[in-house]
Protein backbone atom coordinates (compact mmCIF):
# COMPACT_ATOMS: atom_id res chain seq x y z
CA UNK A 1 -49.97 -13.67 129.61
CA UNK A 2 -47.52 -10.87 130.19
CA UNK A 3 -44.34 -12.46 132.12
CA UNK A 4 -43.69 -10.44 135.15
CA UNK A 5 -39.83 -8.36 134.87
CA UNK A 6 -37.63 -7.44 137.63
CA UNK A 7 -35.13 -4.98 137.07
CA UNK A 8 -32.43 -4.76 139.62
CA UNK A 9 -30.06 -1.73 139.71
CA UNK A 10 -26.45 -2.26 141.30
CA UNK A 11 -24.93 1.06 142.35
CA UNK A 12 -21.62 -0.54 142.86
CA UNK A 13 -19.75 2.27 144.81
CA UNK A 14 -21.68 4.97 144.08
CA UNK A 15 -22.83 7.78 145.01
CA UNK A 16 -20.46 9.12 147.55
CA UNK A 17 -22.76 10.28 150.16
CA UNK A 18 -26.62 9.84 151.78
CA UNK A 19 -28.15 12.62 150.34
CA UNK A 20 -27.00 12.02 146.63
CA UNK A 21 -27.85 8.24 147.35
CA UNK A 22 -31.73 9.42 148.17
CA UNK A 23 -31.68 12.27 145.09
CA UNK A 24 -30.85 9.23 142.89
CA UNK A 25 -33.40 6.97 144.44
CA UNK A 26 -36.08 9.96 144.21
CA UNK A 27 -35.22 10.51 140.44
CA UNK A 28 -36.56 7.06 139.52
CA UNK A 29 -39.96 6.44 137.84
CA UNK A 30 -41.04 2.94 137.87
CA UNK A 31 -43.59 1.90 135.62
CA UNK A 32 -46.84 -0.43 136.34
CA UNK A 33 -45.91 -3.71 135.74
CA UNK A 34 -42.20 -3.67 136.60
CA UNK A 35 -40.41 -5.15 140.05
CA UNK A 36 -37.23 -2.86 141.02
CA UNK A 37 -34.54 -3.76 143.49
CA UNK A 38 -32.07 -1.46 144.21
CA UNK A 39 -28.72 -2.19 145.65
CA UNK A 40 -26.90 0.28 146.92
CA UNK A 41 -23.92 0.53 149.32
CA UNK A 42 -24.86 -1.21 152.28
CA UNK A 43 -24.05 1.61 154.17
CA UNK A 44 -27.21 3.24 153.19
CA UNK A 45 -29.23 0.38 153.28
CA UNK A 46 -31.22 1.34 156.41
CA UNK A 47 -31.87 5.02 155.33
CA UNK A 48 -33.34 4.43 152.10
CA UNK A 49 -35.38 1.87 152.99
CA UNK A 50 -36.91 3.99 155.64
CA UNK A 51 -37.50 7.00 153.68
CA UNK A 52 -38.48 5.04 150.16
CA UNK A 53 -41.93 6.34 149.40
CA UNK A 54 -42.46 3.43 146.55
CA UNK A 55 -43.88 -0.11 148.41
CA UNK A 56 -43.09 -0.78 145.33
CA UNK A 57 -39.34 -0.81 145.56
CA UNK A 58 -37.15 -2.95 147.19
CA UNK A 59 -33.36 -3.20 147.97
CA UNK A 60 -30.86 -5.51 147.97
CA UNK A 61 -27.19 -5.72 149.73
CA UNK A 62 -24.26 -5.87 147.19
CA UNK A 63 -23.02 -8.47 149.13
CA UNK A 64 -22.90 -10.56 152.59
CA UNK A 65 -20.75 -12.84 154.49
CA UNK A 66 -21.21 -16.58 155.17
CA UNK A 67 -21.54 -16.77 159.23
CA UNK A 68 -24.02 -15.24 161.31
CA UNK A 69 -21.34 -13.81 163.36
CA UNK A 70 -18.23 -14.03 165.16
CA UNK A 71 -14.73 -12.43 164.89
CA UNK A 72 -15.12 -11.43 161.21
CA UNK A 73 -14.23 -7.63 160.61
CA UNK A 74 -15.80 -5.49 157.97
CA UNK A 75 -17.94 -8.31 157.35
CA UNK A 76 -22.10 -8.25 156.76
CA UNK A 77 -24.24 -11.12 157.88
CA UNK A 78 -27.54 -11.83 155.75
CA UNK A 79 -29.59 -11.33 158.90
CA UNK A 80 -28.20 -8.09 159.51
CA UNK A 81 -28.76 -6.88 155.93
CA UNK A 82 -32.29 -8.50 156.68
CA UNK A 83 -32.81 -6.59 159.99
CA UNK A 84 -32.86 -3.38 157.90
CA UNK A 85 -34.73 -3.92 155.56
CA UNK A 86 -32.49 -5.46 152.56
CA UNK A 87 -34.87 -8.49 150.67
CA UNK A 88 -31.81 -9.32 148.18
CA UNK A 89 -28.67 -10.13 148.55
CA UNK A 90 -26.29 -10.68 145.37
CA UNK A 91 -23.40 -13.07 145.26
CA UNK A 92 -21.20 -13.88 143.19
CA UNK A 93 -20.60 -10.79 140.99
CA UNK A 94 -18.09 -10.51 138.37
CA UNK A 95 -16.32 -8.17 140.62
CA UNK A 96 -16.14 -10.07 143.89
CA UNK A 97 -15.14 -12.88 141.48
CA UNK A 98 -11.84 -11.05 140.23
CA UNK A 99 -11.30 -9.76 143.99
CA UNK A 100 -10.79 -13.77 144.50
CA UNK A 101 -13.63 -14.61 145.94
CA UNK A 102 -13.71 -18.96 145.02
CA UNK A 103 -17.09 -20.82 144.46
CA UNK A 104 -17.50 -22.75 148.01
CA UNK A 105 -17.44 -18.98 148.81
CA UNK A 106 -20.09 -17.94 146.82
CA UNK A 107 -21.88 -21.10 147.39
CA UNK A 108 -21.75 -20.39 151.03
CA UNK A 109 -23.36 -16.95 150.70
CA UNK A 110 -26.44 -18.04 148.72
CA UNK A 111 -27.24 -20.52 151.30
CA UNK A 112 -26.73 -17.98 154.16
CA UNK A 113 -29.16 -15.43 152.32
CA UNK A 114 -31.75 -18.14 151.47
CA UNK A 115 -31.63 -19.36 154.85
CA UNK A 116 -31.69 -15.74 156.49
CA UNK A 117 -34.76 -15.01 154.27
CA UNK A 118 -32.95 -13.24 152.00
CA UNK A 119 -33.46 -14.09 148.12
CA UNK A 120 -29.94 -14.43 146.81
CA UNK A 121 -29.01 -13.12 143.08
CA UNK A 122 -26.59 -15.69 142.05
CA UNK A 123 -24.28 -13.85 139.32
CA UNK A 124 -22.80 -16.06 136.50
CA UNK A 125 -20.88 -15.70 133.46
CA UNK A 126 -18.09 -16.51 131.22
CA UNK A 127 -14.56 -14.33 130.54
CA UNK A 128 -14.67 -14.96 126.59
CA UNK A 129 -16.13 -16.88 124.50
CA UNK A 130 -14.72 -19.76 122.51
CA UNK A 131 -15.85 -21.36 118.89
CA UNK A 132 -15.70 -24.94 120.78
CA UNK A 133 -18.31 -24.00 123.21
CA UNK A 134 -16.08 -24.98 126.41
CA UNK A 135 -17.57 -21.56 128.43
CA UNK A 136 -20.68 -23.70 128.49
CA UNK A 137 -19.09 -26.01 130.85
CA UNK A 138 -17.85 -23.13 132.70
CA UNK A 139 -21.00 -21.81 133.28
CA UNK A 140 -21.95 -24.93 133.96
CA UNK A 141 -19.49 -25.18 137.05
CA UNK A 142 -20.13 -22.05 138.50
CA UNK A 143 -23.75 -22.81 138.68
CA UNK A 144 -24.04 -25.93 140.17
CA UNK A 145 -21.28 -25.26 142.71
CA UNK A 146 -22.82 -21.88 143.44
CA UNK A 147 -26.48 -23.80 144.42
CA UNK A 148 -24.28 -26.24 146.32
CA UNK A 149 -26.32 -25.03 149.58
CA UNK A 150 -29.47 -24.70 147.74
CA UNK A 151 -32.02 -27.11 148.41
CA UNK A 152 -35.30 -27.79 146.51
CA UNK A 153 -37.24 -26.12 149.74
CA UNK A 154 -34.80 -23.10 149.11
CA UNK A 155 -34.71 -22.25 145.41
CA UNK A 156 -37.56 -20.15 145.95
CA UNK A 157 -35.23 -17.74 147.04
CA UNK A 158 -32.75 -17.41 144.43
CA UNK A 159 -32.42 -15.79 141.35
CA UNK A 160 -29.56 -16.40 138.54
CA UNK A 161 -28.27 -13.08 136.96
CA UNK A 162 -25.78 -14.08 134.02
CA UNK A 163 -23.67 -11.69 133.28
CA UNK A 164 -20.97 -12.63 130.46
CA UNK A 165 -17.78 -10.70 131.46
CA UNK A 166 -16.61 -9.93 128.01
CA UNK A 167 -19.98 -7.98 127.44
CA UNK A 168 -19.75 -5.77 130.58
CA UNK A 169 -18.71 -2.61 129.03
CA UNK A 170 -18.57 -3.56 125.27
CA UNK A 171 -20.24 -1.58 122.75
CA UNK A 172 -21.29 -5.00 121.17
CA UNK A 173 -22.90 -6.77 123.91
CA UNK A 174 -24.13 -10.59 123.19
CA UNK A 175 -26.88 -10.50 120.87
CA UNK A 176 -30.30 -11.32 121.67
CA UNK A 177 -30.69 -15.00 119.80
CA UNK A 178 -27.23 -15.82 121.64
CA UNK A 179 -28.57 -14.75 124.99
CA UNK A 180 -31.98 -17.03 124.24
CA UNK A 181 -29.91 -20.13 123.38
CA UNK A 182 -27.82 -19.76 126.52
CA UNK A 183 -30.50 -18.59 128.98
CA UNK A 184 -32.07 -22.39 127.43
CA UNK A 185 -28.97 -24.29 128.35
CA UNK A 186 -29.06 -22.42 131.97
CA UNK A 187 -32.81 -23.93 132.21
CA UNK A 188 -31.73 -26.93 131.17
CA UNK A 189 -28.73 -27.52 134.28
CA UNK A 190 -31.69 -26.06 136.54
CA UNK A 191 -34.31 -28.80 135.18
CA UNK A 192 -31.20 -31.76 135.86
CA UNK A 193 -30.61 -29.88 139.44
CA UNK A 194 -34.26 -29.54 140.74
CA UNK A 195 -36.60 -31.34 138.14
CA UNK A 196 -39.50 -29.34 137.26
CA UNK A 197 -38.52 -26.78 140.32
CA UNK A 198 -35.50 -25.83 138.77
CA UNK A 199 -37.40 -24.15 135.51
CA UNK A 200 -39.46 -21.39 137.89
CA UNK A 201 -36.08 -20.13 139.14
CA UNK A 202 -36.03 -16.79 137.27
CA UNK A 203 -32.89 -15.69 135.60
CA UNK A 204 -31.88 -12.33 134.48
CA UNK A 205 -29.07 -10.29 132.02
CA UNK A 206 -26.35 -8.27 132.57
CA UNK A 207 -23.94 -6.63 130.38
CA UNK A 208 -23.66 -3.48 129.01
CA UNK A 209 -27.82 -3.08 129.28
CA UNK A 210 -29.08 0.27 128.24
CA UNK A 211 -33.07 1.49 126.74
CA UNK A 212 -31.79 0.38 123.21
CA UNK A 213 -31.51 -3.03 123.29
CA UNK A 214 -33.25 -3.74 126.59
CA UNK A 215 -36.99 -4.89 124.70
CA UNK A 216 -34.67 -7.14 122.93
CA UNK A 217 -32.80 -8.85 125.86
CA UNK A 218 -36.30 -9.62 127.43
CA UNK A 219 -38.41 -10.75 124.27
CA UNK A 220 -35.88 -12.61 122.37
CA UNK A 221 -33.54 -13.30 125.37
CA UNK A 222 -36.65 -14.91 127.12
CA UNK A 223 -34.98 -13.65 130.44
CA UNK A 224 -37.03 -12.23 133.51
CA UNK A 225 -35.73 -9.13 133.58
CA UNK A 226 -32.43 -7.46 133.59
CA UNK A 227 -29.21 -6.88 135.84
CA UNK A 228 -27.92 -3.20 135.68
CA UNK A 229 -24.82 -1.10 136.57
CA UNK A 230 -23.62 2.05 135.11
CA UNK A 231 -27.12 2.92 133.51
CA UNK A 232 -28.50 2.69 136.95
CA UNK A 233 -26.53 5.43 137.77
CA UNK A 234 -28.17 7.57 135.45
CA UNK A 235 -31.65 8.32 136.08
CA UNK A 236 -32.75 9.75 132.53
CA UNK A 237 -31.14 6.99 130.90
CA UNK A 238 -32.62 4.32 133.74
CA UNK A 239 -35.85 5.82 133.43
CA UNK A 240 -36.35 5.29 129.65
CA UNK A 241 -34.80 2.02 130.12
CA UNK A 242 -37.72 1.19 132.55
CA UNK A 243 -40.32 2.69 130.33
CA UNK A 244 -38.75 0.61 127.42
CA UNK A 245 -39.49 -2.56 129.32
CA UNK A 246 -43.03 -1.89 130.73
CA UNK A 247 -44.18 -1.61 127.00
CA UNK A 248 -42.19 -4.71 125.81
């Protein structure tokens, strides 16, 4: 049987206003067979939820805070994103990583989102590689202190998105039978975490993805679908990258 793929597209800050947010939205053609979430600036969470015209896409917050409320400014509580009509929330990214944020953090927000309803994309991944194989326990780390909060009951409602920093960007990303052999060890912490719960959590790629060597990522990779910035933000390139999938 076909494994079901979720793509999920991470504007990061971009575009700059509403209307180019819903042009980019409208330019995307999602093929049968493929889930799409779409995170874009929480600021326009609300809008393009309400004026999506696709059921069969849904959106995600790029990132939330830990408490429900209280005297926290410029923060976003998972309920709120909720409220809206977010269904995602991701935590953890690379990029809140190098901002500072620390792994109780992170650990803090997956729980919130699972809790609020929320399914939380948990974002792992190593700065470099090293011939000894000490990134593994790195990854290692981050993934069983960022499911601190995460209970059997609640795994349901995350997803892991590894993302190896030294890929984002390259022009050689990891290679398919390297991505297979780590997603394996991933499966493997999951399966010592939650027993046989822990292998239905699905886990997705990210790094430098693009229509060329997406197929690959998912068949060899044996991920469940893919993580995606900058090619998200192009919706010619995104497209074909969808279409790419839906026939792998």
């Amino acid at each position: 049987m076909k494994k079901s793929l979720l793509v999920v597209a991470n504007w990061k800050l971009h575009p700059k206003t509403l209307k180019e947010a819903k042009s980019l939205l409208s330019a995307y053609s999602l093929p049968r067979g493929l889930s799409l979430v779409v995170c874009p600036p929480s600021v326009f969470l609300a809008s393009l939820q309400k004026g999506s015209k696709s059921g069969r896409i849904a959106f995600g917050a790029q990132n939330i805070f830990y408490e429900k409320e209280g005297p926290y400014t410029g923060e976003l509580a998972a309920g709120m994103v909720e409220d809206v009509g977010a269904h995602y929330a991701l935590v953890g990214h690379a990029e809140r990583r190098k901002e500072g944020e620390t792994d109780e953090e992170i650990a803090r927000k997956a729980g919130a989102a699972a809790r609020a309803g929320l399914t939380a994309i948990l974002c792992i991944g190593e700065r470099e590689r090293d011939e000894h194989g000490f990134y593994l326990n790195h990854l290692k780390s981050q993934l069983e202190k960022g499911l601190a909060e995460i209970t059997p009951a609640l795994l349901k409602r995350v997803i892991i998105a590894y993302e190896p920093l030294w890929a984002i960007g390259a022009s050689s990303p990891i290679t398919p039978r390297d991505l297979e052999e780590t997603v394996l060890y991933l499966r493997k912490i999951l399966h010592s975490l939650y027993k046989g719960k822990g292998l239905a959590a699905p886990v997705l790629y990210g790094g430098s993805v693009s229509a060329e060597n997406a197929a690959s990522f998912v068949n060899t990779g044996d991920v469940n679908g893919l993580l995606v910035g900058r090619e998200s933000l192009k919706p010619a390139s995104f497209n074909a990258l969808l279409d790419t999938l839906a026939h792998a």
